[in-house]
C-alpha atoms as a PDB file:
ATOM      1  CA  UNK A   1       4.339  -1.195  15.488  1.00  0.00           C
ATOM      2  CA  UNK A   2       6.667   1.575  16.356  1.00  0.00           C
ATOM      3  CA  UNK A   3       5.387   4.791  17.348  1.00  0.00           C
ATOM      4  CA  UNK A   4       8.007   7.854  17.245  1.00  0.00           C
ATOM      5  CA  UNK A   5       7.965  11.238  19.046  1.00  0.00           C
ATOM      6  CA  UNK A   6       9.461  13.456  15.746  1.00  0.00           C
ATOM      7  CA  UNK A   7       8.990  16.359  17.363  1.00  0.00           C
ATOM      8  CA  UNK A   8      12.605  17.395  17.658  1.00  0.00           C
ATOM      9  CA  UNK A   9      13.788  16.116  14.365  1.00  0.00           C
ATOM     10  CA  UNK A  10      17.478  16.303  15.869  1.00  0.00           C
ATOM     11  CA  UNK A  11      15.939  13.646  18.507  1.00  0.00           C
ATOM     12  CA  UNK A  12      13.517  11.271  17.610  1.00  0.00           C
ATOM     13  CA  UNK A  13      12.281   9.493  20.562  1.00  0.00           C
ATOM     14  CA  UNK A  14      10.303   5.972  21.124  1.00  0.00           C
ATOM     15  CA  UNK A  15       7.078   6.596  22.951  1.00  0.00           C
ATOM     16  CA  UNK A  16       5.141   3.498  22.136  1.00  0.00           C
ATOM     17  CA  UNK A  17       4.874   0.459  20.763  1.00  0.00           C
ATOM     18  CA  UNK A  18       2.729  -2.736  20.376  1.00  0.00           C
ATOM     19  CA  UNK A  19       3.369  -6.149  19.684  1.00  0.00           C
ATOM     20  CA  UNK A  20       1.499  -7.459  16.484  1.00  0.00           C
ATOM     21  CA  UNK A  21       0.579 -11.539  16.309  1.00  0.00           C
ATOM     22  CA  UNK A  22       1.996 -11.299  12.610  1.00  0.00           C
ATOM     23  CA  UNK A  23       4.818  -9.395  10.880  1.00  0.00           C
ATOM     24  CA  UNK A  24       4.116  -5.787  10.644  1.00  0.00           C
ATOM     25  CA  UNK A  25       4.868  -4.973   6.834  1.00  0.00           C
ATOM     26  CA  UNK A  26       2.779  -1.803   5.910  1.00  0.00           C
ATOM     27  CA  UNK A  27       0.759   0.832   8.642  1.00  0.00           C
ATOM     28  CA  UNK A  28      -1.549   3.880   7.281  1.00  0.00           C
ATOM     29  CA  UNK A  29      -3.741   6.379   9.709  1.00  0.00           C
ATOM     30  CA  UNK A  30      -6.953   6.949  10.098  1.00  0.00           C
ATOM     31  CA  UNK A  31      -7.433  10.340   8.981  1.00  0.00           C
ATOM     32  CA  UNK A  32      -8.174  11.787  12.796  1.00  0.00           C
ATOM     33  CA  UNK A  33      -5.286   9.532  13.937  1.00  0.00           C
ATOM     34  CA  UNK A  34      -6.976   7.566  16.051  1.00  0.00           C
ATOM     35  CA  UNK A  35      -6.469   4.287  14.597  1.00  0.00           C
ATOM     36  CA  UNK A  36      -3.584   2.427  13.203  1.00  0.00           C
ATOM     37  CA  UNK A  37      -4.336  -0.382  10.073  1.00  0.00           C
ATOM     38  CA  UNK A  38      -1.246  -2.642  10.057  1.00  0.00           C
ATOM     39  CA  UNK A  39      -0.977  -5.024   7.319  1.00  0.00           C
ATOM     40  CA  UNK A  40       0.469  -8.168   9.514  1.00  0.00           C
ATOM     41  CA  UNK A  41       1.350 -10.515   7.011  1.00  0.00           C
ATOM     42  CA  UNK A  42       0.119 -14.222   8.174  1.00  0.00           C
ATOM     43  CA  UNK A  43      -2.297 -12.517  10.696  1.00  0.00           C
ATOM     44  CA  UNK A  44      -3.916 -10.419   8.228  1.00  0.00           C
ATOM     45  CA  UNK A  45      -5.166  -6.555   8.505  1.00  0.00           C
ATOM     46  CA  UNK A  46      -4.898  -5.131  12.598  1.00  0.00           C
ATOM     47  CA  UNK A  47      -6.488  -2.553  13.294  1.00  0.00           C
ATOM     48  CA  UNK A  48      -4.984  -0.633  16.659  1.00  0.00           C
ATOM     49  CA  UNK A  49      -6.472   1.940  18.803  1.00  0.00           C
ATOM     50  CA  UNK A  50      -3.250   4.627  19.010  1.00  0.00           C
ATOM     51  CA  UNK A  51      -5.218   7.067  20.638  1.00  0.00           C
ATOM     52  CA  UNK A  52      -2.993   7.237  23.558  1.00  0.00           C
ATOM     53  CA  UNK A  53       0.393   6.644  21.913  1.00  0.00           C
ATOM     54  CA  UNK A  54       1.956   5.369  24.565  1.00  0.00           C
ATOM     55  CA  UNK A  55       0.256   2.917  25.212  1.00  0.00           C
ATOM     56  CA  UNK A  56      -1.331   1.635  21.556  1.00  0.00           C
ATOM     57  CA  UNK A  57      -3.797  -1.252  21.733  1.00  0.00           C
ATOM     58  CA  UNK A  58      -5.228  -3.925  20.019  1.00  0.00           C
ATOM     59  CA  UNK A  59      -9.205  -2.505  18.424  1.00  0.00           C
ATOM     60  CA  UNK A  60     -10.228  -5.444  16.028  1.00  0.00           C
ATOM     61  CA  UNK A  61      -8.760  -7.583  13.383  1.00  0.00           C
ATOM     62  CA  UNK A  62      -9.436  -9.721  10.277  1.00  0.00           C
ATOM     63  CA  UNK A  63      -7.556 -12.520   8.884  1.00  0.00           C
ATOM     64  CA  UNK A  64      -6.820 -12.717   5.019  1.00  0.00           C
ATOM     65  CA  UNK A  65      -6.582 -15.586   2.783  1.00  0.00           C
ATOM     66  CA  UNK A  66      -3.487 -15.212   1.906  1.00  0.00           C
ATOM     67  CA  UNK A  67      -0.174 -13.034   3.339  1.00  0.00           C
ATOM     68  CA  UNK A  68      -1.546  -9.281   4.094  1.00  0.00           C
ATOM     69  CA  UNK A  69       1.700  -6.991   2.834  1.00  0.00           C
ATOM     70  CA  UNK A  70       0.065  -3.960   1.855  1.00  0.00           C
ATOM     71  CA  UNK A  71      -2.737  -1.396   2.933  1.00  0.00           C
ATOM     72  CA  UNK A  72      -4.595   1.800   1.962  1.00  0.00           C
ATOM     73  CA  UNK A  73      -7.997   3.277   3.318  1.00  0.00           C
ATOM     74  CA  UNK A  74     -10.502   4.941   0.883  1.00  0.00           C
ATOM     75  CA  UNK A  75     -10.632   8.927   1.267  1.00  0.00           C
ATOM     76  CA  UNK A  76     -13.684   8.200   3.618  1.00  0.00           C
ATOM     77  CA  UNK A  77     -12.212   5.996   5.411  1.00  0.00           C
ATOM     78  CA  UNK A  78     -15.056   3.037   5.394  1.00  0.00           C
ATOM     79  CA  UNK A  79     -12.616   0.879   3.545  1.00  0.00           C
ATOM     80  CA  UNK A  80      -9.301  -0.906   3.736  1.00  0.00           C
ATOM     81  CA  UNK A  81      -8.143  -2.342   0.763  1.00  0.00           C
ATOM     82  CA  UNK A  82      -5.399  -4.858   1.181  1.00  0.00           C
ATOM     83  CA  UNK A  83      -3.321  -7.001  -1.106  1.00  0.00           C
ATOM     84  CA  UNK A  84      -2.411 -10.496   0.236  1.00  0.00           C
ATOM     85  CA  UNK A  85      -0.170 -12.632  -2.592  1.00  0.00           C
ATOM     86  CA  UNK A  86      -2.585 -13.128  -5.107  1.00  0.00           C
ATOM     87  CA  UNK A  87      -5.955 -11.232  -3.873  1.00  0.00           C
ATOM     88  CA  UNK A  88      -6.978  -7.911  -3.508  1.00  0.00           C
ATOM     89  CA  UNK A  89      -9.415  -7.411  -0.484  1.00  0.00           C
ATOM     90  CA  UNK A  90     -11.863  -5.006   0.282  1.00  0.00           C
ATOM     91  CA  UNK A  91     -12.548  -4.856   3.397  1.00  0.00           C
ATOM     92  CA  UNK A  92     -15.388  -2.486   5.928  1.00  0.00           C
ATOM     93  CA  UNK A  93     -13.714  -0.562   8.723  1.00  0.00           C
ATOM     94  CA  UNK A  94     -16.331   1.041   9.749  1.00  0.00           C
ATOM     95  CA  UNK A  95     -16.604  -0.812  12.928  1.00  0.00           C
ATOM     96  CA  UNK A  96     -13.186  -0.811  13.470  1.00  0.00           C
ATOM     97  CA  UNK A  97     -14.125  -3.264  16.394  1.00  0.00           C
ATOM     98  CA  UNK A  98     -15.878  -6.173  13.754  1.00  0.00           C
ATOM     99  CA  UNK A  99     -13.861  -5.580  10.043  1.00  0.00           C
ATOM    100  CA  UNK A 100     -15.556  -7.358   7.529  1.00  0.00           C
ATOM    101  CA  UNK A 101     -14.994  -8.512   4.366  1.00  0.00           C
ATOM    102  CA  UNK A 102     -16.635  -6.973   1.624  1.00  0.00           C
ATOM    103  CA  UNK A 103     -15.741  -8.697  -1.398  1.00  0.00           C
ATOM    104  CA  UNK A 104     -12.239  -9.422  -3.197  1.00  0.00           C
ATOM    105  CA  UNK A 105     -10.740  -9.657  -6.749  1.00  0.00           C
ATOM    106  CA  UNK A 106      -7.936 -12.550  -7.608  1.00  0.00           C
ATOM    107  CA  UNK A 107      -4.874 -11.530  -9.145  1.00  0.00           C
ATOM    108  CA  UNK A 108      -3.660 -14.356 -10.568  1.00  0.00           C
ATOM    109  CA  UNK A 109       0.497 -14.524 -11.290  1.00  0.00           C
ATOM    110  CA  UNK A 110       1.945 -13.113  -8.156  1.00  0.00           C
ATOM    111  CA  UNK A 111       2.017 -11.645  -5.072  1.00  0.00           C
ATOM    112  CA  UNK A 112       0.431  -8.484  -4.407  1.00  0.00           C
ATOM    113  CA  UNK A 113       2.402  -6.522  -2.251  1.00  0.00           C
ATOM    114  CA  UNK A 114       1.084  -2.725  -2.062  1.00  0.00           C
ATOM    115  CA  UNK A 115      -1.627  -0.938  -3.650  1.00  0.00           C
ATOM    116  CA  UNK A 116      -2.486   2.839  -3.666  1.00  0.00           C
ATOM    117  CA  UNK A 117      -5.991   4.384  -4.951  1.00  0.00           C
ATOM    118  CA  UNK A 118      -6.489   7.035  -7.350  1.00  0.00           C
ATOM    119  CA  UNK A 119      -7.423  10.338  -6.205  1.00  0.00           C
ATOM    120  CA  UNK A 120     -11.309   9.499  -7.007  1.00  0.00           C
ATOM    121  CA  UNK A 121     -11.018   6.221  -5.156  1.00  0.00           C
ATOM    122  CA  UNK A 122     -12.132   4.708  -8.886  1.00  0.00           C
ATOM    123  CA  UNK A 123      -9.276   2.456  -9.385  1.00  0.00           C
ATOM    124  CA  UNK A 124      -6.581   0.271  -7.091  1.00  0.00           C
ATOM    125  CA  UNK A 125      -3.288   0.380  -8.497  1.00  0.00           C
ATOM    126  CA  UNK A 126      -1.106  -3.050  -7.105  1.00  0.00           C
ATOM    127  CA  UNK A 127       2.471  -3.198  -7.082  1.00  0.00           C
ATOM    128  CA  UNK A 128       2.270  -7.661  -7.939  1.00  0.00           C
ATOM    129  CA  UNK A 129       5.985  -8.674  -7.865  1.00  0.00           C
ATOM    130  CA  UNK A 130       7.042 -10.794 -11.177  1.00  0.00           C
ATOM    131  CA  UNK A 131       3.380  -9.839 -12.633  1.00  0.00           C
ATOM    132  CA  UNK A 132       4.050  -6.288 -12.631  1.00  0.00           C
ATOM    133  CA  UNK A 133       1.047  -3.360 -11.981  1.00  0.00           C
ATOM    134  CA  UNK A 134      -2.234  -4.563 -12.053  1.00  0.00           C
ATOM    135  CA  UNK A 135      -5.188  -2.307 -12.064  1.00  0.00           C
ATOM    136  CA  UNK A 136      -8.269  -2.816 -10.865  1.00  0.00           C
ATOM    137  CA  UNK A 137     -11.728  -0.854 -10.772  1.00  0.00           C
ATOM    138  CA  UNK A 138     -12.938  -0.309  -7.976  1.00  0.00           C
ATOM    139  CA  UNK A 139     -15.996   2.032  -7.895  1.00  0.00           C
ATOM    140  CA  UNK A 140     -18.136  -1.174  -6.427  1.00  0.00           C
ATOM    141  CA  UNK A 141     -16.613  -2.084  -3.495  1.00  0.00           C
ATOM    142  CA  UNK A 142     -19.186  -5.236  -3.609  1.00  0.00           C
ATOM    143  CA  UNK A 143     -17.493  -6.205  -7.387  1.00  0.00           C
ATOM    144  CA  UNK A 144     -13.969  -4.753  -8.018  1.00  0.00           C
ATOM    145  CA  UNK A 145     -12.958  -5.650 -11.273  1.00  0.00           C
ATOM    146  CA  UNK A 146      -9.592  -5.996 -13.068  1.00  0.00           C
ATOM    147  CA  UNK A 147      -8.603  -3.847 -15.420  1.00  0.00           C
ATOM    148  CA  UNK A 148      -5.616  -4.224 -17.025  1.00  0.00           C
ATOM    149  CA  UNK A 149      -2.126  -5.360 -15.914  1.00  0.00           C
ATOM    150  CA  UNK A 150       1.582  -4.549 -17.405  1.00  0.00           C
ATOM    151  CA  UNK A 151       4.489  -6.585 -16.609  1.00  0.00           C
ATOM    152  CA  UNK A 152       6.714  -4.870 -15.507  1.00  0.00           C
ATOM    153  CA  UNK A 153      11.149  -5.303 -15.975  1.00  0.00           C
ATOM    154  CA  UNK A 154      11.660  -6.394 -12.595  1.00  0.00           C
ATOM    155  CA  UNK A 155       9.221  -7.398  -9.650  1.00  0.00           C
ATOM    156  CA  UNK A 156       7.058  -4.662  -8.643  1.00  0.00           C
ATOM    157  CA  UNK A 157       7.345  -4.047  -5.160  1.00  0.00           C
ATOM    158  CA  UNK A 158       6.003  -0.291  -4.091  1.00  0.00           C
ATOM    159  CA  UNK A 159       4.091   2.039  -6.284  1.00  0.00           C
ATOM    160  CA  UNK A 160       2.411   5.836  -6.079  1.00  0.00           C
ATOM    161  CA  UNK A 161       0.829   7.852  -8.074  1.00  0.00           C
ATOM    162  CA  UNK A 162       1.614  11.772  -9.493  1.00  0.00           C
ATOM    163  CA  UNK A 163      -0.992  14.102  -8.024  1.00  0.00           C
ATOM    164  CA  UNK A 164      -2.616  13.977 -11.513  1.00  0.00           C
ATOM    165  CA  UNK A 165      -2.976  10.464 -11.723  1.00  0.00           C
ATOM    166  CA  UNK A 166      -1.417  10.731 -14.739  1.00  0.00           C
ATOM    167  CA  UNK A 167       1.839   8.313 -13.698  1.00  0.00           C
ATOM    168  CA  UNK A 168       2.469   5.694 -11.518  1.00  0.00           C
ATOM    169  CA  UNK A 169       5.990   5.455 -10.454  1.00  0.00           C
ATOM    170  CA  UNK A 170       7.111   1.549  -9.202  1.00  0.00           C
ATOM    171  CA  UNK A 171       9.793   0.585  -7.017  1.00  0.00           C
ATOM    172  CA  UNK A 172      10.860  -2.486  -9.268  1.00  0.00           C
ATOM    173  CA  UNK A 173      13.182  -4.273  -7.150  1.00  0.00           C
ATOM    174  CA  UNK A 174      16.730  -5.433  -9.240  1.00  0.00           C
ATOM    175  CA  UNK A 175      15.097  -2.717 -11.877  1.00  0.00           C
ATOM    176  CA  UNK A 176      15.079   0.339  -9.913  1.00  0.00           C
ATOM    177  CA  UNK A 177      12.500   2.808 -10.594  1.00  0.00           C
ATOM    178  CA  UNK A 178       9.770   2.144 -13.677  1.00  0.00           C
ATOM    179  CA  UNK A 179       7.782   5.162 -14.511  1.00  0.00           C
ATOM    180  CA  UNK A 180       4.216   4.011 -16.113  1.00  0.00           C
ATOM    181  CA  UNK A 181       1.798   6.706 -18.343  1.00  0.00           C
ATOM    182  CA  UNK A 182      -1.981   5.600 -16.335  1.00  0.00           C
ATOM    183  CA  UNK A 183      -3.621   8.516 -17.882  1.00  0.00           C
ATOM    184  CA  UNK A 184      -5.382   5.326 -19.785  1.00  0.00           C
ATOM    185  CA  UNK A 185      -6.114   2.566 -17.350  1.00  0.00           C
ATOM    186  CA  UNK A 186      -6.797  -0.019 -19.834  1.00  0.00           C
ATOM    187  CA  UNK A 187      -3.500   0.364 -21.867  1.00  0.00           C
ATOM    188  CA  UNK A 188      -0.931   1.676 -18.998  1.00  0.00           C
ATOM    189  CA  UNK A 189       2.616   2.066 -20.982  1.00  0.00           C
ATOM    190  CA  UNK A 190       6.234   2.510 -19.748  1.00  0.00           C
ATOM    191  CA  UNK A 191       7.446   5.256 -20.381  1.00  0.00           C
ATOM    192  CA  UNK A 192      10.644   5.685 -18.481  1.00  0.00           C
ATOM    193  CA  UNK A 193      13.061   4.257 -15.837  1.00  0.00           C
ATOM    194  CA  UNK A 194      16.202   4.835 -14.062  1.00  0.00           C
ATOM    195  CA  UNK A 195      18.714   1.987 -12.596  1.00  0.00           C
ATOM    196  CA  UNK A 196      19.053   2.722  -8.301  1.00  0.00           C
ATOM    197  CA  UNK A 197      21.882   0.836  -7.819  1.00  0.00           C
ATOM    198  CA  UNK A 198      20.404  -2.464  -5.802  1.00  0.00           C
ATOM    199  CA  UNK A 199      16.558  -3.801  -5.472  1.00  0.00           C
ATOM    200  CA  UNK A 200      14.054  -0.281  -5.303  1.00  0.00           C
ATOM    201  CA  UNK A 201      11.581  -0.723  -2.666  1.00  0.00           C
ATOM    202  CA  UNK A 202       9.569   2.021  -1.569  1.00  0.00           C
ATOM    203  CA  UNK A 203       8.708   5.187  -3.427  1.00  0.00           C
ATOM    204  CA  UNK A 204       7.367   8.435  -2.361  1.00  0.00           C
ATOM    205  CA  UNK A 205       6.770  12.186  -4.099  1.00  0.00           C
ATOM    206  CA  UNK A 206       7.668  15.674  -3.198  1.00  0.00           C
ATOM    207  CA  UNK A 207       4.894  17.392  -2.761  1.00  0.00           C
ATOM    208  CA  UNK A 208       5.276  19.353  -5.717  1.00  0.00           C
ATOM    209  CA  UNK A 209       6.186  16.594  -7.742  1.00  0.00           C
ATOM    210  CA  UNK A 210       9.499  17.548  -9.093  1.00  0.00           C
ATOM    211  CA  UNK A 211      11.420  14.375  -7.011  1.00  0.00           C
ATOM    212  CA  UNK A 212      10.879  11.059  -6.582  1.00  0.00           C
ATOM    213  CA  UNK A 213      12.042   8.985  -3.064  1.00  0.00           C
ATOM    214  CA  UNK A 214      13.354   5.480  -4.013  1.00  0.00           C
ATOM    215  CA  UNK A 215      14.742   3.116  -1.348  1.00  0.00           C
ATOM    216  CA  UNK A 216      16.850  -0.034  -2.375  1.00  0.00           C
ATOM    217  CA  UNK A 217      19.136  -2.250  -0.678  1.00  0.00           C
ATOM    218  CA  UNK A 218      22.017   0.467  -1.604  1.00  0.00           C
ATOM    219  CA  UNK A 219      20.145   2.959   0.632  1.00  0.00           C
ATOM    220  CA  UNK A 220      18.056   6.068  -0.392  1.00  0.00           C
ATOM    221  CA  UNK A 221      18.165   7.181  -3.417  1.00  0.00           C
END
């Protein structure tokens, strides 16, 4: 984990960083910024204390079953849910210090590689390579339950959702951006899609959600 001083934009500096056992794919904040949760791959979810930022530290961890590329936290934070090839784990941050595994949903056909929530923390929305988007309810944390899934062109690799919830928008690898309609979990539709040049990756919204951020192979689109 890298940790960046942005504050001159003109001059972004290193000012931290630490070492993870595993391969650092995904991070997200705690929402005071205390804590880091890495997805590490082979070692699973890492949780870091960033407090000081220069010198970040290791705060508790918990191995996965399977590959950990992905990670989100609830909106109150007491959960980390984290996709790991073909599972979708829910796991209890709370004690950032002892992580525990709650309970966790298979999802058969791929391998999960990021996930996003809806805004009422209802459903998990996972980005699941050649299987597409899967979605998953997840109102029990104890007994998430699958939803629906649709296949998408390509491999599904990142995913977010419109401020509505309305759309989910899918960086589809070697298919470049897929735009779904969610407004109906159970029956999720394509309904529109735009070539990027190479293998889409990540995707992000403008705030007011007039542009979408794509990044392939070909660079930033």
């Amino acid at each position: 984990l890298q940790i960046i001083d942005i504050s001159s934009a003109a001059s972004p500096t290193l000012v931290g960083n630490f070492v993870t056992s595993g391969n650092a794919r995904t991070v997200t904040l705690s929402s005071d910024g205390q804590y880091a949760f890495v997805a590490a791959n082979d070692s699973g979810l890492q949780i870091l204390d960033v407090s000081n930022v220069a010198s970040p530290t290791l705060a508790g961890n918990l191995a996965t079953s399977g590959r950990a590329e992905g990670v989100t936290l609830s909106s109150d934070g007491q959960y980390a849910f984290v996709p790991d090839q073909s599972t979708l784990n829910i796991i209890d941050i709370s004690d950032v210090a002892s992580p525990s595994l709650v309970s966790n949903v298979s999802l058969p056909g791929g391998d999960a590689f990021s996930v996003t929530l809806s805004s009422d923390g209802q459903h998990a929305f996972v980005a699941h390579l050649m299987s597409g988007v899967q979605i998953v309810d997840v109102s029990d944390v104890t007994s998430p339950t699958p939803v629906s899934n649709l296949a998408t062109p390509g491999a599904a690799v990142g995913i977010t959702l419109s401020s509505d919830g309305q759309h989910a928008f899918v960086g589809d690898n070697y298919k470049g951006l897929q735009i779904l309609d969610v407004s109906n979990v159970a029956s999720p539709t394509l309904v529109g899609s735009l070539a990027t040049g190479e293998n889409a990756f990540g995707v992000a919204l403008s705030s007011d959600g007039h542009y979408v951020y794509v990044t392939d192979n070909g660079g930033s689109n």
